[in-house]
N, C-alpha and C. Protein backbone atom coordinates (compact mmCIF):
# COMPACT_ATOMS: atom_id res chain seq x y z
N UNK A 1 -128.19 73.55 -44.40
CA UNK A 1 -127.66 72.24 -44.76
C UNK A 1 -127.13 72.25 -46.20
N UNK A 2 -127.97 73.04 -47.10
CA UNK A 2 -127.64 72.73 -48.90
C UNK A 2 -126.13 73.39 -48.80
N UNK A 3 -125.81 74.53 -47.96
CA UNK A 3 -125.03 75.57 -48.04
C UNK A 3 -124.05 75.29 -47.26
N UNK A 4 -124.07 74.13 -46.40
CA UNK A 4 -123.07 73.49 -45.79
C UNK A 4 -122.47 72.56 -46.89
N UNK A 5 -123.16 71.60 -47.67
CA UNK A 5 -123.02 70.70 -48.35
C UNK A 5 -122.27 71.44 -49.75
N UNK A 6 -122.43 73.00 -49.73
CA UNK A 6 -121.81 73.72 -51.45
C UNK A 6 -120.91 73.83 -50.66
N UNK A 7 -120.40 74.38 -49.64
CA UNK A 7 -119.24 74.48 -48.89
C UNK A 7 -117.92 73.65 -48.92
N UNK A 8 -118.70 72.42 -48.21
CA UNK A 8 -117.88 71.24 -47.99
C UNK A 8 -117.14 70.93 -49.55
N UNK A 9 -118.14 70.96 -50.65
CA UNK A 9 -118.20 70.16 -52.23
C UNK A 9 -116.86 71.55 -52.34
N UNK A 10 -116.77 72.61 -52.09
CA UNK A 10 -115.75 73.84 -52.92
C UNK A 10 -114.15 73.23 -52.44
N UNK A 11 -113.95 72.17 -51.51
CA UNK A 11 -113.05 72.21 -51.06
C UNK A 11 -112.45 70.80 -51.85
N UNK A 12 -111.35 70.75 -52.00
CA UNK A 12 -110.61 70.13 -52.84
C UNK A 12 -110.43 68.87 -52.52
N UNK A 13 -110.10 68.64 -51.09
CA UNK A 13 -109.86 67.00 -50.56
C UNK A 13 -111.65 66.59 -50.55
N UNK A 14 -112.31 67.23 -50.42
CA UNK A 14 -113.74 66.96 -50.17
C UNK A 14 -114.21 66.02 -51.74
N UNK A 15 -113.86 67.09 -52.60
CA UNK A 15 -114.65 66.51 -54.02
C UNK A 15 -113.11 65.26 -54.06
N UNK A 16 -111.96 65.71 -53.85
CA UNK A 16 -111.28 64.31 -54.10
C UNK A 16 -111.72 62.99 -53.69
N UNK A 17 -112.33 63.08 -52.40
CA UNK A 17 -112.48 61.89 -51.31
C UNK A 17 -114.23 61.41 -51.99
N UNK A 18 -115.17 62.45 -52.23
CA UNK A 18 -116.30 61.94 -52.87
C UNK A 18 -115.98 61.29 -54.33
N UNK A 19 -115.11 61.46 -54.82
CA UNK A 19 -114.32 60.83 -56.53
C UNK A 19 -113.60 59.92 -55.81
N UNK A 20 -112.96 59.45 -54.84
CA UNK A 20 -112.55 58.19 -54.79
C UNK A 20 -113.55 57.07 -54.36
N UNK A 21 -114.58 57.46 -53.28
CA UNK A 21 -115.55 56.89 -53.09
C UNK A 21 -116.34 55.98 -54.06
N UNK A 22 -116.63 57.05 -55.18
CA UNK A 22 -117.14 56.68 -56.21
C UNK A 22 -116.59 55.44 -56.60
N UNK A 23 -114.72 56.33 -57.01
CA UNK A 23 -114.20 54.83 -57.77
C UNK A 23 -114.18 53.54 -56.93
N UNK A 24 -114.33 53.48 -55.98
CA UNK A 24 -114.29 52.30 -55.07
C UNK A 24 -115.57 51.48 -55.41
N UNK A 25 -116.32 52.13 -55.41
CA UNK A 25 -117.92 51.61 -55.41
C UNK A 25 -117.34 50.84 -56.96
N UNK A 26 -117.67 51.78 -57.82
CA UNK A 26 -117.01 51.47 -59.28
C UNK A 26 -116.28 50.21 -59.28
N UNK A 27 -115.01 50.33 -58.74
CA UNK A 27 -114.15 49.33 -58.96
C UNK A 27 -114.61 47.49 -58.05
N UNK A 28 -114.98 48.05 -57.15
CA UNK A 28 -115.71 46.62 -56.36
C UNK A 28 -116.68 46.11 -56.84
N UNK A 29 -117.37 46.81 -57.53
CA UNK A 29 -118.73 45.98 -57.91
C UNK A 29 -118.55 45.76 -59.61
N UNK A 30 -117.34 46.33 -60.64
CA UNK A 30 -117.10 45.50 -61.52
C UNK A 30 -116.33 44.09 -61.18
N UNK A 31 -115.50 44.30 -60.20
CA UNK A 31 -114.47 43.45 -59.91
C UNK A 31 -115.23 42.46 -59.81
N UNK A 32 -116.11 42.26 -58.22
CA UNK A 32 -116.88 41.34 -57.84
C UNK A 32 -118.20 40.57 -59.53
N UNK A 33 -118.93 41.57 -59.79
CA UNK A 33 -119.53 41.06 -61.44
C UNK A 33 -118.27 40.54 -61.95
N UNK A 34 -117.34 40.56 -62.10
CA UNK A 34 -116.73 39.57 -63.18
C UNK A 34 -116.10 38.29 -62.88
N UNK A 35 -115.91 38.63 -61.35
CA UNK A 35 -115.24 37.45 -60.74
C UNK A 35 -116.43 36.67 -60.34
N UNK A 36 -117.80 36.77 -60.17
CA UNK A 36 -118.11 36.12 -59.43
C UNK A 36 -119.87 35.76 -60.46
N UNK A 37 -120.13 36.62 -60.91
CA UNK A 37 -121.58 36.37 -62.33
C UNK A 37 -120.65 35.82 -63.44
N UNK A 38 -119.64 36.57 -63.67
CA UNK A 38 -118.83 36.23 -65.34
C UNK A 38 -117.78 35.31 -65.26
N UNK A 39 -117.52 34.83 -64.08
CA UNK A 39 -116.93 33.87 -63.45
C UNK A 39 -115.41 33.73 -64.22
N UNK A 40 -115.31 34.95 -63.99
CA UNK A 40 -113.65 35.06 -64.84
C UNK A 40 -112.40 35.17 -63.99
N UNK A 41 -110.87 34.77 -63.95
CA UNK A 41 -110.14 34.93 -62.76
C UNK A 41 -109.85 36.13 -62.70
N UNK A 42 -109.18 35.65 -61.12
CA UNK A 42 -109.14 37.30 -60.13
C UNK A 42 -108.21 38.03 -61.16
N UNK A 43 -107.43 37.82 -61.36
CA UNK A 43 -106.42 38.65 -62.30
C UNK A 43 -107.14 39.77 -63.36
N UNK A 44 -107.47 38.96 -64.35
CA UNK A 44 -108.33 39.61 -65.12
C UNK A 44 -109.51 40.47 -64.74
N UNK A 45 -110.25 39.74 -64.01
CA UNK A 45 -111.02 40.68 -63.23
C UNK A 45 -110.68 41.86 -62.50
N UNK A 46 -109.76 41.81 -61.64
CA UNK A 46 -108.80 42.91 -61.08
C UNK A 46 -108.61 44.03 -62.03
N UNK A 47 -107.95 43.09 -63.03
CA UNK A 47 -107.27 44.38 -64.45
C UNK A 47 -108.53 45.10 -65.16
N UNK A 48 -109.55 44.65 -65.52
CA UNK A 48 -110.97 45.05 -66.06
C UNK A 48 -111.40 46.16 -65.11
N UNK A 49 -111.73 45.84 -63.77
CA UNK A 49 -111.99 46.66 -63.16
C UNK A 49 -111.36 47.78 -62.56
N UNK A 50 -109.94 47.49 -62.19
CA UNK A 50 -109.35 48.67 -62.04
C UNK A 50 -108.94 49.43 -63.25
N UNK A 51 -108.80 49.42 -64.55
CA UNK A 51 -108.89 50.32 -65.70
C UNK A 51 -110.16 51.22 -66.18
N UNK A 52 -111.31 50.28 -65.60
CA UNK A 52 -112.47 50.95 -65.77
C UNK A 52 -113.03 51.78 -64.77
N UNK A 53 -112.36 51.52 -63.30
CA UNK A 53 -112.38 52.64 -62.65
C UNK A 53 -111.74 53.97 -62.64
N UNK A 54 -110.54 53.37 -63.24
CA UNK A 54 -109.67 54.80 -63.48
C UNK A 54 -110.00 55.85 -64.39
N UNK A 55 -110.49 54.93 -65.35
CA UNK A 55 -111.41 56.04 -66.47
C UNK A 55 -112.24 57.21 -65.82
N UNK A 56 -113.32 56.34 -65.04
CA UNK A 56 -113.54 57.38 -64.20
C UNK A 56 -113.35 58.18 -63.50
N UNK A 57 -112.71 57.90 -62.67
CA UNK A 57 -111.74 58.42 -61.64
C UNK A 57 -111.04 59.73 -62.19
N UNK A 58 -109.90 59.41 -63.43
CA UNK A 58 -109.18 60.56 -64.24
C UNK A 58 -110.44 61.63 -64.56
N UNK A 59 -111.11 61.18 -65.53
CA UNK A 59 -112.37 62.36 -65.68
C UNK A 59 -112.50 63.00 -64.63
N UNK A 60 -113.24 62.24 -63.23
CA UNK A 60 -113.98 63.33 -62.20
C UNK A 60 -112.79 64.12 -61.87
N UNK A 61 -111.68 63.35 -61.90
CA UNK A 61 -110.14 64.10 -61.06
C UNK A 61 -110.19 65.81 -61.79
N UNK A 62 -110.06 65.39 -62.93
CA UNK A 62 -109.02 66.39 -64.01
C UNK A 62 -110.05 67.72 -63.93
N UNK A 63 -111.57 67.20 -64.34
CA UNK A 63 -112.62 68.29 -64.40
C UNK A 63 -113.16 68.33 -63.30
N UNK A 64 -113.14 67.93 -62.40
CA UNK A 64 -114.28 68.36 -61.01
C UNK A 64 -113.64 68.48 -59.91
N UNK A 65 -112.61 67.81 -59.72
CA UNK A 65 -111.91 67.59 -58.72
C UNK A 65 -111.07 69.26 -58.53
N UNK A 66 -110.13 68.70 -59.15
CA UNK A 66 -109.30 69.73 -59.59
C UNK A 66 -109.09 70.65 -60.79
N UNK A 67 -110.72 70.76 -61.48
CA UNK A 67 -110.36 71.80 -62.61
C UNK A 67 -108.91 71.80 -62.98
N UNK A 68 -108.87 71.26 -64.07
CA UNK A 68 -106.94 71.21 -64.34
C UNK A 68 -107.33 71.39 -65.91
N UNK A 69 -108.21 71.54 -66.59
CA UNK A 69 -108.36 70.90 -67.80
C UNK A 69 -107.93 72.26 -68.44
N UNK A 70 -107.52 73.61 -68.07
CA UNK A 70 -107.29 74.57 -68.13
C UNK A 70 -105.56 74.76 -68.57
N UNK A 71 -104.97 73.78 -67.21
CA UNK A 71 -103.08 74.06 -67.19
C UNK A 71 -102.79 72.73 -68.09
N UNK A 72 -103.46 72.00 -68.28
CA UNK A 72 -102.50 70.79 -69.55
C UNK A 72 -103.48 70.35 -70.09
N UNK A 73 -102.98 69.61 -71.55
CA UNK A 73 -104.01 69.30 -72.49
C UNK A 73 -104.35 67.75 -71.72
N UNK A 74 -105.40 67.39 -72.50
CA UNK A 74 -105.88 66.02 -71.50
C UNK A 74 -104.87 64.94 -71.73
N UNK A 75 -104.02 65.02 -73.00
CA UNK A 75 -103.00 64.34 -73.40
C UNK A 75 -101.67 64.00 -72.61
N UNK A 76 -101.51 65.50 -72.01
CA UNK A 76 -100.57 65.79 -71.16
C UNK A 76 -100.91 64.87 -70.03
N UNK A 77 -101.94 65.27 -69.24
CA UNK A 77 -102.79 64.59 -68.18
C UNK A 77 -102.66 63.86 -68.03
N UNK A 78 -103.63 62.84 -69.28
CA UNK A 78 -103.31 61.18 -69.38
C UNK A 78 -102.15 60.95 -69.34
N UNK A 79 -101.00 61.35 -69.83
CA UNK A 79 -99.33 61.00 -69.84
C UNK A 79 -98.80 60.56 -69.28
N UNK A 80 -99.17 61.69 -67.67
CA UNK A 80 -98.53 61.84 -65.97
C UNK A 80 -99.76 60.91 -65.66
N UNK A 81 -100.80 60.84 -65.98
CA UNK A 81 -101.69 59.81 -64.55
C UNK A 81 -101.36 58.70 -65.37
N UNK A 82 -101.21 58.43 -66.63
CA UNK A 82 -101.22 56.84 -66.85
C UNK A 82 -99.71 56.83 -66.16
N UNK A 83 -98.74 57.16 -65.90
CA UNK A 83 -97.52 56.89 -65.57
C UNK A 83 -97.63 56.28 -63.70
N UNK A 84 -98.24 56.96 -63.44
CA UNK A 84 -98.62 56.59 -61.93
C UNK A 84 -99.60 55.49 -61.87
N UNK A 85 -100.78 55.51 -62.70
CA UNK A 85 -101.48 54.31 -62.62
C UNK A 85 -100.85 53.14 -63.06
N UNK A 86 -99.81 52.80 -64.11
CA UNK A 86 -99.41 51.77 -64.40
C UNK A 86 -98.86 51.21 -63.20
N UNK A 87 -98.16 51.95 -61.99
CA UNK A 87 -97.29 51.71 -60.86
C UNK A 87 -98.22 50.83 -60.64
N UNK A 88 -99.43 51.68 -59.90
CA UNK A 88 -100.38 51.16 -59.04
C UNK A 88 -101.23 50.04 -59.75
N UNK A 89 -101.23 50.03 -61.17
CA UNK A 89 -101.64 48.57 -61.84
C UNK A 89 -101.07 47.29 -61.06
N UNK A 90 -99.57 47.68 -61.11
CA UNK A 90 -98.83 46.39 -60.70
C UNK A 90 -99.37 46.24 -60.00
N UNK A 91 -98.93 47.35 -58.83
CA UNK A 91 -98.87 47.06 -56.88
C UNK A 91 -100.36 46.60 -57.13
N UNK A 92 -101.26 46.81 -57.98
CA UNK A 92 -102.53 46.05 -57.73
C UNK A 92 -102.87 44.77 -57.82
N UNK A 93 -102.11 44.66 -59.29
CA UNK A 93 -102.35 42.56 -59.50
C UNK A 93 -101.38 42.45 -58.54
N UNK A 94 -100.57 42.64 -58.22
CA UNK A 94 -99.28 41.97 -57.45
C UNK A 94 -99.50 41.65 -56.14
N UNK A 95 -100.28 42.62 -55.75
CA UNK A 95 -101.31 42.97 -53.90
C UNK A 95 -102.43 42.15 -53.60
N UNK A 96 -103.10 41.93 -54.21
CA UNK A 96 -104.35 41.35 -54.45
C UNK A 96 -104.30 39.69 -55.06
N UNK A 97 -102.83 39.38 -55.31
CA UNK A 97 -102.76 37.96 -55.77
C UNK A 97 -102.37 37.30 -54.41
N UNK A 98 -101.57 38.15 -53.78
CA UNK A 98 -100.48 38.12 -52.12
C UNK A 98 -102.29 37.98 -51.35
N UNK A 99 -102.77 39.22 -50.93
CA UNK A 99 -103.65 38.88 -50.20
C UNK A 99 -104.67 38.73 -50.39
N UNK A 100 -105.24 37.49 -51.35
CA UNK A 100 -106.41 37.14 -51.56
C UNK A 100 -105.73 35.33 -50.98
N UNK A 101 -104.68 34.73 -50.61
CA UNK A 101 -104.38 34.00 -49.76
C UNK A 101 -105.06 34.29 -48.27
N UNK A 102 -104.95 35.46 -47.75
CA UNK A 102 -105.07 36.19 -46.52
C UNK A 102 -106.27 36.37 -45.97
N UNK A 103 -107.32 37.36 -46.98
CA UNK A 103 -108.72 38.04 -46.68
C UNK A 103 -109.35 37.14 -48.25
N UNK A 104 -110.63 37.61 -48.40
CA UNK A 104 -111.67 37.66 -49.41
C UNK A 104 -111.16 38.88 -50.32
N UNK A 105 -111.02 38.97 -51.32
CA UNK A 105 -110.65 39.48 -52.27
C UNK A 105 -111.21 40.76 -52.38
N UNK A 106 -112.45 41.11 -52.28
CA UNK A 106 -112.95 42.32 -52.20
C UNK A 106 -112.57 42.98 -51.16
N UNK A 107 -111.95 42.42 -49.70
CA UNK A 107 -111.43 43.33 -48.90
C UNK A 107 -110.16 43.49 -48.75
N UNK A 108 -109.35 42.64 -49.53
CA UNK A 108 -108.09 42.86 -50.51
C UNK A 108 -107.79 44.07 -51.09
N UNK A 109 -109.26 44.39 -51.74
CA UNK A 109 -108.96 45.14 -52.82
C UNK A 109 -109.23 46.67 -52.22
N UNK A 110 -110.37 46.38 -51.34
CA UNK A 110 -110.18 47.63 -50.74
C UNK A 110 -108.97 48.38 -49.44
N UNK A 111 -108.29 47.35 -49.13
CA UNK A 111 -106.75 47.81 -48.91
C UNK A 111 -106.14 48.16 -49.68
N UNK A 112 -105.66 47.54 -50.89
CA UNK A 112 -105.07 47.98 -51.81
C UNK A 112 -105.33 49.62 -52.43
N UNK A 113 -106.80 50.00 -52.29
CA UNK A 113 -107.19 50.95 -52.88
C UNK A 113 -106.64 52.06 -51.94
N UNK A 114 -106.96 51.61 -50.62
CA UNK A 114 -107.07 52.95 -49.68
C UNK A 114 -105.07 53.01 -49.50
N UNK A 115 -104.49 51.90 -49.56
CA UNK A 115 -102.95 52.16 -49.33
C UNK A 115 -102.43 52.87 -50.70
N UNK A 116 -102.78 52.28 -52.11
CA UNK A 116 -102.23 53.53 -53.24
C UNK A 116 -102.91 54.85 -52.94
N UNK A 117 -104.18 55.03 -52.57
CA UNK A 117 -104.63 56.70 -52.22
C UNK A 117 -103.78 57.61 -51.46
N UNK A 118 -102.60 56.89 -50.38
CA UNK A 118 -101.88 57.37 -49.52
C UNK A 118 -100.45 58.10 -50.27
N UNK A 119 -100.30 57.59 -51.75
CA UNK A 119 -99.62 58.07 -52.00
C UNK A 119 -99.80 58.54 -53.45
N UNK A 120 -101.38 59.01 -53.92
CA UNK A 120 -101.39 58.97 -55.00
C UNK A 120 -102.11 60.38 -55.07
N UNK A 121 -103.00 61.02 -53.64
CA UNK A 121 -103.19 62.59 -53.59
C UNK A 121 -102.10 63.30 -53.64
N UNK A 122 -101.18 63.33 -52.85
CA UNK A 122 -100.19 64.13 -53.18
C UNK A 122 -99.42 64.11 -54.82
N UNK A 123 -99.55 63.25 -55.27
CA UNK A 123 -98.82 63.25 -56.32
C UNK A 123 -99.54 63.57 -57.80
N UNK A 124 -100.95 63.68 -57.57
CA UNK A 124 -102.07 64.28 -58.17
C UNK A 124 -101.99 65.95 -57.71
N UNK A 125 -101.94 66.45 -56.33
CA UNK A 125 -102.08 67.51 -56.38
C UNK A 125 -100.61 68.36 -56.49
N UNK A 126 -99.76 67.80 -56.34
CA UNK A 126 -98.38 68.16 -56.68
C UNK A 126 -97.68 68.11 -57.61
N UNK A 127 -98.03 67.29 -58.84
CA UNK A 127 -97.69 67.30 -60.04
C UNK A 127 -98.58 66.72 -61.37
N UNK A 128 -99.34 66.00 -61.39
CA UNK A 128 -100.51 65.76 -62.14
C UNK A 128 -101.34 66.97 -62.40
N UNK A 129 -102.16 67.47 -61.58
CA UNK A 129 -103.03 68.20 -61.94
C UNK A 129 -102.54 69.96 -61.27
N UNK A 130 -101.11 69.62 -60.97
CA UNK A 130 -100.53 71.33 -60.20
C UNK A 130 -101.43 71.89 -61.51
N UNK A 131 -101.59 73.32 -60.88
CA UNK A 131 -102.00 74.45 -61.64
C UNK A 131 -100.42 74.91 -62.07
N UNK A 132 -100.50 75.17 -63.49
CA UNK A 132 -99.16 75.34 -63.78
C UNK A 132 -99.22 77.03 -64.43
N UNK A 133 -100.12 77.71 -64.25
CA UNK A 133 -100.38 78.90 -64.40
C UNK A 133 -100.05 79.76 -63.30
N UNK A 134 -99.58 81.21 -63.81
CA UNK A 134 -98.91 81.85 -62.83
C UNK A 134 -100.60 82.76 -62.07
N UNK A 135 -100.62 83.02 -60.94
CA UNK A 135 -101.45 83.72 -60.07
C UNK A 135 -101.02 85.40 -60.65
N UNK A 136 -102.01 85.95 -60.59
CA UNK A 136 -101.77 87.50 -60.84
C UNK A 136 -101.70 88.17 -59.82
């Protein structure tokens, strides 16, 4: 079982999908604390929490995920993911203002999350965190 579980963890979509998990958890349960103990609006709340998930998120990405911390400086890194996260900032307040008319906001948000993931692995493993080092 441990040796199934080092297995599964060596593989790349594996530790990706356990780092988004995370940020989900992360991002729903600041969201929900601020919207709903700190009684602050969805907007703000939205924006708080999805920046503070990403923090995380970038870390586990860059070093665990995808060991990248090797092919660009973290500067670089941050550069290309803040460029993609700002997208998905919008599509986030912008998504979540639309369908919190629709659903409850927390299951808003977890659409929102799982529809930017659809287009935000590939573009993490294809140009964010490519290994930009040549193979010997």
């Amino acid at each position: 079982m441990i040796n199934t579980i080092k297995t599964l963890l060596d593989l790349r979509i594996v530790r990706y999908i356990v780092v988004g998990i995370s940020t989900i958890i992360v991002d729903i349960v600041v969201l929900a604390f601020f919207k709903e103990i700190l009684q602050i609006n969805l907007s703000v709340s939205a924006s708080v929490a999805y920046w503070l998930s990403i923090a995380w998120n970038f870390s586990l990405n860059r070093w665990w995920t995808f060991s990248a911390q090797e092919y660009r400086s973290v500067i670089e890194h941050a550069f290309l993911y803040g460029s993609l996260l700002l997208f998905n900032y919008i599509y986030t307040v912008f998504a979540i203002n639309i369908l919190d008319n629709i659903v409850h906001y927390t299951i808003a948000k977890f659409v929102i999350i799982i529809t930017a993931t659809l287009w935000t692995y590939p573009i993490y493993r294809n140009y964010i965190f490519k290994n930009t080092q040549k193979s010997n």
